[in-house]
PDB file of N, CA and C in Angstrom:
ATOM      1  N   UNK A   1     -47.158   1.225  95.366  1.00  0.00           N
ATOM      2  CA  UNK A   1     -47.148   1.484  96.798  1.00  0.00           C
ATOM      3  C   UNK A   1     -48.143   0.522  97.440  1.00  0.00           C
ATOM      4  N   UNK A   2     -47.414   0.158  98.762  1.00  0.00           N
ATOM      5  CA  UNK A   2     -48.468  -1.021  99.411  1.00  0.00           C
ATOM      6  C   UNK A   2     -49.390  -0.108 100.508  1.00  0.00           C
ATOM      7  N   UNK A   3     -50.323  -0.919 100.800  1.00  0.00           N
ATOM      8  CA  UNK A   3     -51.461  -0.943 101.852  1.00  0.00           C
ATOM      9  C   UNK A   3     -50.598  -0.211 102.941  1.00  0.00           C
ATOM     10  N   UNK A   4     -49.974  -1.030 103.554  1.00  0.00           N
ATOM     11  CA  UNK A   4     -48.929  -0.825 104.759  1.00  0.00           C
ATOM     12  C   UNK A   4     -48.536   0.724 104.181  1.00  0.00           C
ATOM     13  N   UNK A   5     -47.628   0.717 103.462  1.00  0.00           N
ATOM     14  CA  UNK A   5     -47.041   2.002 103.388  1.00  0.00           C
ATOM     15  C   UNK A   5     -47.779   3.651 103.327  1.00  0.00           C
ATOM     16  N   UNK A   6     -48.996   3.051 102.314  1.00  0.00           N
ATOM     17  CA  UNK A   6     -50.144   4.405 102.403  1.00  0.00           C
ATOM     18  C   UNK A   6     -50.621   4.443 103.795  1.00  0.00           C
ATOM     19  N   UNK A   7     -51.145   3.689 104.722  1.00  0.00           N
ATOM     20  CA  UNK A   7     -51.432   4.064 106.032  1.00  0.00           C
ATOM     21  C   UNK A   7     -50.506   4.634 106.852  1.00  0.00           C
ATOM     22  N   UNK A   8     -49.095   3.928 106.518  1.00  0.00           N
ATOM     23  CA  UNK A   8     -47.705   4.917 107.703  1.00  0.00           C
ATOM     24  C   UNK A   8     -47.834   6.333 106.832  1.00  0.00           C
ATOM     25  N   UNK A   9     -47.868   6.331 105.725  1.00  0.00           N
ATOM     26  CA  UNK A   9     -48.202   7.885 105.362  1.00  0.00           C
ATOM     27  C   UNK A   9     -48.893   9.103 105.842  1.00  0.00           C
ATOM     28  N   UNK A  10     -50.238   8.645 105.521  1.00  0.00           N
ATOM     29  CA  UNK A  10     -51.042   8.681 106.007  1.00  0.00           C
ATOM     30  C   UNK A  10     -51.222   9.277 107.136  1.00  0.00           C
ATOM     31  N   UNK A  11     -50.514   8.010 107.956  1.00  0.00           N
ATOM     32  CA  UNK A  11     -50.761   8.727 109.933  1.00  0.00           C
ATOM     33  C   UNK A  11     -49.996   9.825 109.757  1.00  0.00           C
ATOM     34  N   UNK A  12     -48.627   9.526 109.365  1.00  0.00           N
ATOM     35  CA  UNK A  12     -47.669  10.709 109.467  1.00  0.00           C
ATOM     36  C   UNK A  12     -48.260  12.366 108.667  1.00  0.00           C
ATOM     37  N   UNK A  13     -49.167  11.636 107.879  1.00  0.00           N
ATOM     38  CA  UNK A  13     -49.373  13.195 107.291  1.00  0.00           C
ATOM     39  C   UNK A  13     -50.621  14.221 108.463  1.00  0.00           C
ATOM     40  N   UNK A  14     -51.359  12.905 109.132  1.00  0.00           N
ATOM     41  CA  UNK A  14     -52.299  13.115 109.933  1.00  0.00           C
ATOM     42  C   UNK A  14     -51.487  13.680 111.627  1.00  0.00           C
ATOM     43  N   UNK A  15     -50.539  13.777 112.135  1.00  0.00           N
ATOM     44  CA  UNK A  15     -49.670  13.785 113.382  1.00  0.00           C
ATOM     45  C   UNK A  15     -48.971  14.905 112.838  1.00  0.00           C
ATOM     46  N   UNK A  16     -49.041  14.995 111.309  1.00  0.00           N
ATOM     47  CA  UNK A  16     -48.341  16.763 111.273  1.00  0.00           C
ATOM     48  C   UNK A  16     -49.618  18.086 111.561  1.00  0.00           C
ATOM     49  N   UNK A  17     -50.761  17.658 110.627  1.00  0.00           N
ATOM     50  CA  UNK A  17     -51.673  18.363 110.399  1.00  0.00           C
ATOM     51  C   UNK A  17     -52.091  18.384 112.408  1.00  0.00           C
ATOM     52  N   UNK A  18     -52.058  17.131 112.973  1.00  0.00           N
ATOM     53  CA  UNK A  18     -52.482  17.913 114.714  1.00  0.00           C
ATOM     54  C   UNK A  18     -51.397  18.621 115.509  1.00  0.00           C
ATOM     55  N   UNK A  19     -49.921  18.470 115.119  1.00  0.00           N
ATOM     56  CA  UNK A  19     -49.491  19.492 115.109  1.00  0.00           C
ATOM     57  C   UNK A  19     -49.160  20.772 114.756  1.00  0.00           C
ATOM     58  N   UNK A  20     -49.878  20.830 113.591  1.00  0.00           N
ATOM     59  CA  UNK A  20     -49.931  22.462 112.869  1.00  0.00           C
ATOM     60  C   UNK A  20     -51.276  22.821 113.822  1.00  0.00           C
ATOM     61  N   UNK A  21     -51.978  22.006 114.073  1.00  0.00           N
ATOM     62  CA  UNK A  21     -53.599  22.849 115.065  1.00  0.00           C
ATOM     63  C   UNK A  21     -52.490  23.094 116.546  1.00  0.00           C
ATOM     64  N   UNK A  22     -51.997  21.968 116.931  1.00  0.00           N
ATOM     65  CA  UNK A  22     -51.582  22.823 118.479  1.00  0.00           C
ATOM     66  C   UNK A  22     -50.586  23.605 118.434  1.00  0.00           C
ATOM     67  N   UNK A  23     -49.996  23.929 117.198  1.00  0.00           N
ATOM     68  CA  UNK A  23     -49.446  25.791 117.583  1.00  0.00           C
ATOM     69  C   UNK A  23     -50.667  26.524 116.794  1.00  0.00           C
ATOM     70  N   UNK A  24     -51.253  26.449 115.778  1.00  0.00           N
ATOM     71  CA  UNK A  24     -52.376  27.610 115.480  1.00  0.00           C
ATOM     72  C   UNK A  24     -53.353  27.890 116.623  1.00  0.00           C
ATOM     73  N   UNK A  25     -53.834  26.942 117.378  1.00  0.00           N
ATOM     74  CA  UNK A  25     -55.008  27.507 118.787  1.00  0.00           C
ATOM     75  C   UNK A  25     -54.450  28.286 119.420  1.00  0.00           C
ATOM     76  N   UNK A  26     -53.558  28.427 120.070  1.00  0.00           N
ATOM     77  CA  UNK A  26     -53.154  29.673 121.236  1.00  0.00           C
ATOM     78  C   UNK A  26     -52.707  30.518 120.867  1.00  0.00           C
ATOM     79  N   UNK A  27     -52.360  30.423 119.514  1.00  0.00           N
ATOM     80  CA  UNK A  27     -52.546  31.639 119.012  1.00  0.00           C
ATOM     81  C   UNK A  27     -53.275  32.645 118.410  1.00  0.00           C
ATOM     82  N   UNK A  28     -54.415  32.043 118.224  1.00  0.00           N
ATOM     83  CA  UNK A  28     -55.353  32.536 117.650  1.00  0.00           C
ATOM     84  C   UNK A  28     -56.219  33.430 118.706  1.00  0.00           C
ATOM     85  N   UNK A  29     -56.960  34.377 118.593  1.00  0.00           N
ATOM     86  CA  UNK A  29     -57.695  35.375 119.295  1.00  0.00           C
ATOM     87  C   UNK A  29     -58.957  35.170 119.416  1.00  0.00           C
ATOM     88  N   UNK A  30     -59.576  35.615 117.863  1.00  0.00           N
ATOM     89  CA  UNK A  30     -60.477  35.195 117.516  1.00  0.00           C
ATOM     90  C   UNK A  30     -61.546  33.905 118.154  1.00  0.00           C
ATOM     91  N   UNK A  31     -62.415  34.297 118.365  1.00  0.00           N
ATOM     92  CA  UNK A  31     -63.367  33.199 119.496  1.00  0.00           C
ATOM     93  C   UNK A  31     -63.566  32.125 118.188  1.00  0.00           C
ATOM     94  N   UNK A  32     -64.579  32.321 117.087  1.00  0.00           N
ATOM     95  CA  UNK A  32     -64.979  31.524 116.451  1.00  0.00           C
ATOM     96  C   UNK A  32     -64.074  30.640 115.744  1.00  0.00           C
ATOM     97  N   UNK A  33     -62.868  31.347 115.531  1.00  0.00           N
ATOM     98  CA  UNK A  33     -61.701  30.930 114.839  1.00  0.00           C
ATOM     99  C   UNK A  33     -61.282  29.746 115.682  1.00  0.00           C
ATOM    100  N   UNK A  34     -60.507  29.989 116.819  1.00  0.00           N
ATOM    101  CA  UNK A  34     -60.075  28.974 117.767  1.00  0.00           C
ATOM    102  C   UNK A  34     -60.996  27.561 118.144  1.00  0.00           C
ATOM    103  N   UNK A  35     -62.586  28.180 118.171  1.00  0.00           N
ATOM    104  CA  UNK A  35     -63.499  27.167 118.033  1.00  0.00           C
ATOM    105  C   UNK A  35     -63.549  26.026 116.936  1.00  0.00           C
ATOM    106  N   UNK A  36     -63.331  26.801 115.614  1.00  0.00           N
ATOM    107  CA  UNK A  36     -63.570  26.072 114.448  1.00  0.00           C
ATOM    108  C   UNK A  36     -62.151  24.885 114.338  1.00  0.00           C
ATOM    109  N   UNK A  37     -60.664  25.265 114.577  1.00  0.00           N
ATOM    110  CA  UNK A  37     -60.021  25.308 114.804  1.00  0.00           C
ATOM    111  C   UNK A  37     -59.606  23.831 115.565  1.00  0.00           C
ATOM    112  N   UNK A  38     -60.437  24.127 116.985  1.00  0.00           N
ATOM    113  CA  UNK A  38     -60.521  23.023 117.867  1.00  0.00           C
ATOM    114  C   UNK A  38     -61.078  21.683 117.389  1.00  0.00           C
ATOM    115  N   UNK A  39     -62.401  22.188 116.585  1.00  0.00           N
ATOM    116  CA  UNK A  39     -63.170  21.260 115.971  1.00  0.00           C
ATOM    117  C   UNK A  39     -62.696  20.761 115.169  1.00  0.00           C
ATOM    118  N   UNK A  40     -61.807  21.198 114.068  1.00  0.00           N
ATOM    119  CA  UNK A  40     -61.329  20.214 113.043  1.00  0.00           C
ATOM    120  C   UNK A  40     -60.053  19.054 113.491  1.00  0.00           C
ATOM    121  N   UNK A  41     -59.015  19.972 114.896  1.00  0.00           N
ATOM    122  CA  UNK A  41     -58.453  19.039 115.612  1.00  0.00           C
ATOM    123  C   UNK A  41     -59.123  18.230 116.263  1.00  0.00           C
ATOM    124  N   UNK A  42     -60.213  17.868 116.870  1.00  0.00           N
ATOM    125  CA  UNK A  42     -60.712  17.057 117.132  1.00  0.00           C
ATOM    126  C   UNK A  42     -61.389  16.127 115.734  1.00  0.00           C
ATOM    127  N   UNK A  43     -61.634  16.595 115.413  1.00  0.00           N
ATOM    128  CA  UNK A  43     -62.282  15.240 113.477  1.00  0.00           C
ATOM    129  C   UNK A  43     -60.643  14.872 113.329  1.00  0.00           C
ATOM    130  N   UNK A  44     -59.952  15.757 112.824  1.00  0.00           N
ATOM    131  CA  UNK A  44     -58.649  14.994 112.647  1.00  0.00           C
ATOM    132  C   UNK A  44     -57.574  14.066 113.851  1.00  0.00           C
ATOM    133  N   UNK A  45     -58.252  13.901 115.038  1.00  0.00           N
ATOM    134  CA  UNK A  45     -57.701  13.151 116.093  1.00  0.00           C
ATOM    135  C   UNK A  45     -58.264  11.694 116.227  1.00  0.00           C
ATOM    136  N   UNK A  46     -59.954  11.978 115.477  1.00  0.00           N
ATOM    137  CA  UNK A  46     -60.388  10.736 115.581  1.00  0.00           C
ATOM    138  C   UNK A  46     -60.424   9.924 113.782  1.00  0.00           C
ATOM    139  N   UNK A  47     -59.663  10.953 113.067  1.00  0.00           N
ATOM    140  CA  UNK A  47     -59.755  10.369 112.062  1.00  0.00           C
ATOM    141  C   UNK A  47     -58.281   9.070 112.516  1.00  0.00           C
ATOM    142  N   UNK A  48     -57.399  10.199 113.369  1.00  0.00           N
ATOM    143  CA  UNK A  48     -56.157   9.755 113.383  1.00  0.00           C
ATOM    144  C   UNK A  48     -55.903   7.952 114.281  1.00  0.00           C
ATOM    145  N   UNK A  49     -57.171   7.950 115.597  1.00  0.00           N
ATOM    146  CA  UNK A  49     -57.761   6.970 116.177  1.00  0.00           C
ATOM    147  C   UNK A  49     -57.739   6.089 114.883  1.00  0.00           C
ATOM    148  N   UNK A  50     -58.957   6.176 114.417  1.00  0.00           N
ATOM    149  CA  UNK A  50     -59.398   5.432 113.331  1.00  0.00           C
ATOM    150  C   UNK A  50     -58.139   4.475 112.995  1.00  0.00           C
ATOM    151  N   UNK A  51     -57.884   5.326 112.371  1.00  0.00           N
ATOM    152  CA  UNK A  51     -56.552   4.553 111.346  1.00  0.00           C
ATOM    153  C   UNK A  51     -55.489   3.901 111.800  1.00  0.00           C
ATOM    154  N   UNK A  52     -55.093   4.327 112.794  1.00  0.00           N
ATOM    155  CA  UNK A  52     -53.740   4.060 114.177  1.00  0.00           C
ATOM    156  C   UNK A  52     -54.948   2.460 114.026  1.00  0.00           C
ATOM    157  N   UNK A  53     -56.068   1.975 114.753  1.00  0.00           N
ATOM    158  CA  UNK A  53     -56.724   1.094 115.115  1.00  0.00           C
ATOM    159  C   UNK A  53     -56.910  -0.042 113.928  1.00  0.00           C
ATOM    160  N   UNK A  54     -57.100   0.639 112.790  1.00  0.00           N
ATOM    161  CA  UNK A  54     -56.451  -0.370 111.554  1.00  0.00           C
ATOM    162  C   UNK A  54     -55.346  -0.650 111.109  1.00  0.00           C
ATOM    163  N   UNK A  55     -54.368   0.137 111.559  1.00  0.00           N
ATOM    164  CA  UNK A  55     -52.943  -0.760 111.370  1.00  0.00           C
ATOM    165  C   UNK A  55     -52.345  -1.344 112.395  1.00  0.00           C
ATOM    166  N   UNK A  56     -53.003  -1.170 114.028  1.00  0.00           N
ATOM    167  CA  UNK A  56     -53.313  -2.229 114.748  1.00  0.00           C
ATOM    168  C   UNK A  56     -53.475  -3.509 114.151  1.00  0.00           C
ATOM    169  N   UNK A  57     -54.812  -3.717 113.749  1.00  0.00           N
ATOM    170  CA  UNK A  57     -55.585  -4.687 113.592  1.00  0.00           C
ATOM    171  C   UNK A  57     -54.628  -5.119 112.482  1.00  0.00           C
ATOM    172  N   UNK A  58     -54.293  -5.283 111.250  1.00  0.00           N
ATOM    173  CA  UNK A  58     -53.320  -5.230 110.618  1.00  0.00           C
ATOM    174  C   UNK A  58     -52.192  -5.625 110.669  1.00  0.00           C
ATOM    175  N   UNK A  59     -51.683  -5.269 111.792  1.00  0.00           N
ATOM    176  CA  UNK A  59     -50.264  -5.498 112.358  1.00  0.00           C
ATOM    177  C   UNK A  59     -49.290  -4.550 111.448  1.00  0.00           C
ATOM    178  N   UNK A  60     -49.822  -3.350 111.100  1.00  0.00           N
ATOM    179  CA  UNK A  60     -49.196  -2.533 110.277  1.00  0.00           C
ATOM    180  C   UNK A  60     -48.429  -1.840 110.880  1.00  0.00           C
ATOM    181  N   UNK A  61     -48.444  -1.931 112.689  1.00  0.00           N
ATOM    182  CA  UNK A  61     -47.800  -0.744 114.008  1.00  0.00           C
ATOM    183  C   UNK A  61     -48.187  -1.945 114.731  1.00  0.00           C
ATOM    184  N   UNK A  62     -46.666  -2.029 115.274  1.00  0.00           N
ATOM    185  CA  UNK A  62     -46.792  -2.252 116.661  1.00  0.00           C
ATOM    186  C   UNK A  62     -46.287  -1.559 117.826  1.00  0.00           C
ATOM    187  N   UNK A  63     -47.491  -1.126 118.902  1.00  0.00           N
ATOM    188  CA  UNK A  63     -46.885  -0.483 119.755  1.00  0.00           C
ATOM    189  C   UNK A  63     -45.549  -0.786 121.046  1.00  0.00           C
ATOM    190  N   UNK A  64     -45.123   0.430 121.130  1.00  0.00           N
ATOM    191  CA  UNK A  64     -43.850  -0.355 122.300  1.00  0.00           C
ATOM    192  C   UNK A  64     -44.381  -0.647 123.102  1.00  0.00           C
ATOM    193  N   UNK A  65     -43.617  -1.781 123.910  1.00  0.00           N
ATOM    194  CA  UNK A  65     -44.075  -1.744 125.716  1.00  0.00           C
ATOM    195  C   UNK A  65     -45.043  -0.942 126.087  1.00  0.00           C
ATOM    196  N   UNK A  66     -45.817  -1.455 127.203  1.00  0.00           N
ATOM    197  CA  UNK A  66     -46.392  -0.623 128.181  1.00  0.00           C
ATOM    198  C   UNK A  66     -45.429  -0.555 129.162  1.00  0.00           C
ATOM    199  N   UNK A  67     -45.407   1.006 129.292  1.00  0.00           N
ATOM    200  CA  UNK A  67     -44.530   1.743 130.605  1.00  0.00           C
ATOM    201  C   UNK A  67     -44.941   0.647 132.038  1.00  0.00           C
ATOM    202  N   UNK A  68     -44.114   0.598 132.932  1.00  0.00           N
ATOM    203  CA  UNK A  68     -44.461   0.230 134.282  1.00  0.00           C
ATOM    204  C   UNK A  68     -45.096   0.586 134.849  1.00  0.00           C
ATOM    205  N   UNK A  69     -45.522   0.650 136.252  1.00  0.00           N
ATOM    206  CA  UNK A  69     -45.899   1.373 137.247  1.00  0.00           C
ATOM    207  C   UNK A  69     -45.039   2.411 137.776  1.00  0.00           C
ATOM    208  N   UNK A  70     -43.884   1.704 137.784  1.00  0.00           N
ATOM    209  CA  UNK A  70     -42.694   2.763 138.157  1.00  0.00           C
ATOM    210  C   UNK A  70     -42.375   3.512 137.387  1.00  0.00           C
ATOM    211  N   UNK A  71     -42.318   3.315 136.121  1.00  0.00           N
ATOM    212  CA  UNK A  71     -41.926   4.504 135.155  1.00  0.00           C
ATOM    213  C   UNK A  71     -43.149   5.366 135.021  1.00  0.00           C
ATOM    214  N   UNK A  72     -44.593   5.266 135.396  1.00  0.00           N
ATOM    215  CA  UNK A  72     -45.419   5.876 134.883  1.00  0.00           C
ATOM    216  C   UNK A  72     -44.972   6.605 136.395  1.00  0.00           C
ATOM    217  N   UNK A  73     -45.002   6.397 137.679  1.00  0.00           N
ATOM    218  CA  UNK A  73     -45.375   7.292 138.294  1.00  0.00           C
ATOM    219  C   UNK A  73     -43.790   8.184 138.819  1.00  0.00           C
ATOM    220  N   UNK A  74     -42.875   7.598 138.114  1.00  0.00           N
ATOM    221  CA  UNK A  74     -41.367   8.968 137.524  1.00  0.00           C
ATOM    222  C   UNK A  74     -42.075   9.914 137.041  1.00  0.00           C
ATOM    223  N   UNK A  75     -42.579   9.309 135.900  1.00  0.00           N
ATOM    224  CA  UNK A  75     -43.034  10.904 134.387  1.00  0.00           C
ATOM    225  C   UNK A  75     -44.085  12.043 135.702  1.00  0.00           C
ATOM    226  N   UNK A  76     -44.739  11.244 136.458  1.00  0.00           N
ATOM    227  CA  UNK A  76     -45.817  11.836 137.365  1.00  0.00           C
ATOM    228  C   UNK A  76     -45.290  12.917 138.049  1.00  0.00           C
ATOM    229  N   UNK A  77     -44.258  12.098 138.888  1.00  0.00           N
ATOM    230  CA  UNK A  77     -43.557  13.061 139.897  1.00  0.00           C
ATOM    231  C   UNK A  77     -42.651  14.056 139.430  1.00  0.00           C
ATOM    232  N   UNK A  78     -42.505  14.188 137.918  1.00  0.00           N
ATOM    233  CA  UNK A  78     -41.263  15.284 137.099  1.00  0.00           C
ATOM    234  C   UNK A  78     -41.819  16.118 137.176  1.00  0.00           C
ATOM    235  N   UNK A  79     -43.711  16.054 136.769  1.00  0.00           N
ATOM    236  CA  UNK A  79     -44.539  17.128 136.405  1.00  0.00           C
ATOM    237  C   UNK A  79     -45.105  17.446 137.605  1.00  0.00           C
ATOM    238  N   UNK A  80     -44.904  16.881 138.314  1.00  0.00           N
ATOM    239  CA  UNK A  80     -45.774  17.245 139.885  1.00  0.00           C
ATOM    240  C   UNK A  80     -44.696  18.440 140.972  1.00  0.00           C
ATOM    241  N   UNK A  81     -43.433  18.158 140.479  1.00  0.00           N
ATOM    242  CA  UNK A  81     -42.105  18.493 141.236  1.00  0.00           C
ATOM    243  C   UNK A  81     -41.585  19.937 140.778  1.00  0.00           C
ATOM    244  N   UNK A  82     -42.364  19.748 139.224  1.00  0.00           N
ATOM    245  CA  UNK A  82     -41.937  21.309 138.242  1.00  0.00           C
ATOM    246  C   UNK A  82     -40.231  20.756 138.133  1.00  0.00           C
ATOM    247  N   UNK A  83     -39.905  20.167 137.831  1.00  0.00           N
ATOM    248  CA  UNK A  83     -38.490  19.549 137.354  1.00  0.00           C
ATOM    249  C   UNK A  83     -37.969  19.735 136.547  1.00  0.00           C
ATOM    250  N   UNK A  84     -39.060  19.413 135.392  1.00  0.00           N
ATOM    251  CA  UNK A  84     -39.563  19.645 133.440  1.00  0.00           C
ATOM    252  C   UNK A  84     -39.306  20.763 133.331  1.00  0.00           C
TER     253      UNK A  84
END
């Protein structure tokens, strides 16, 4: 297995694990729980930074386009309009 491939892993295993935290927080009750909770989604967001930024550098990901002006301020007005 190459370099490249353990990092797309990797992220992907890291983008499941922050989606298993954003359905476990609101559900959770528990004060300290949801706290602890938050905290490890946050270490695992910047682990996820991290790494996204070395296969940047890498050229291991390249990101799409940057959205327009116009398309950014569509997505704006969907959520502003209650459309969504």
């Amino acid at each position: 297995m190459n370099e490249k491939t353990m990092v797309a892993d990797t992220l992907v295993g890291i983008n499941g694990e922050l989606k298993m935290f954003s359905e476990m927080i609101p559900q959770t009750e528990e004060p300290r729980l949801k706290q602890t909770l938050k905290e490890l989604r946050n270490k695992c967001e910047m682990s996820q930074e991290e790494l996204y930024q070395i296969a940047r550098a890498k050229q291991y990901y390249v990101p799409a386009s940057k959205a327009s002006e116009e398309e950014v301020q569509h997505v704006k007005s969907l959520f502003t309009q209650n459309v969504m």
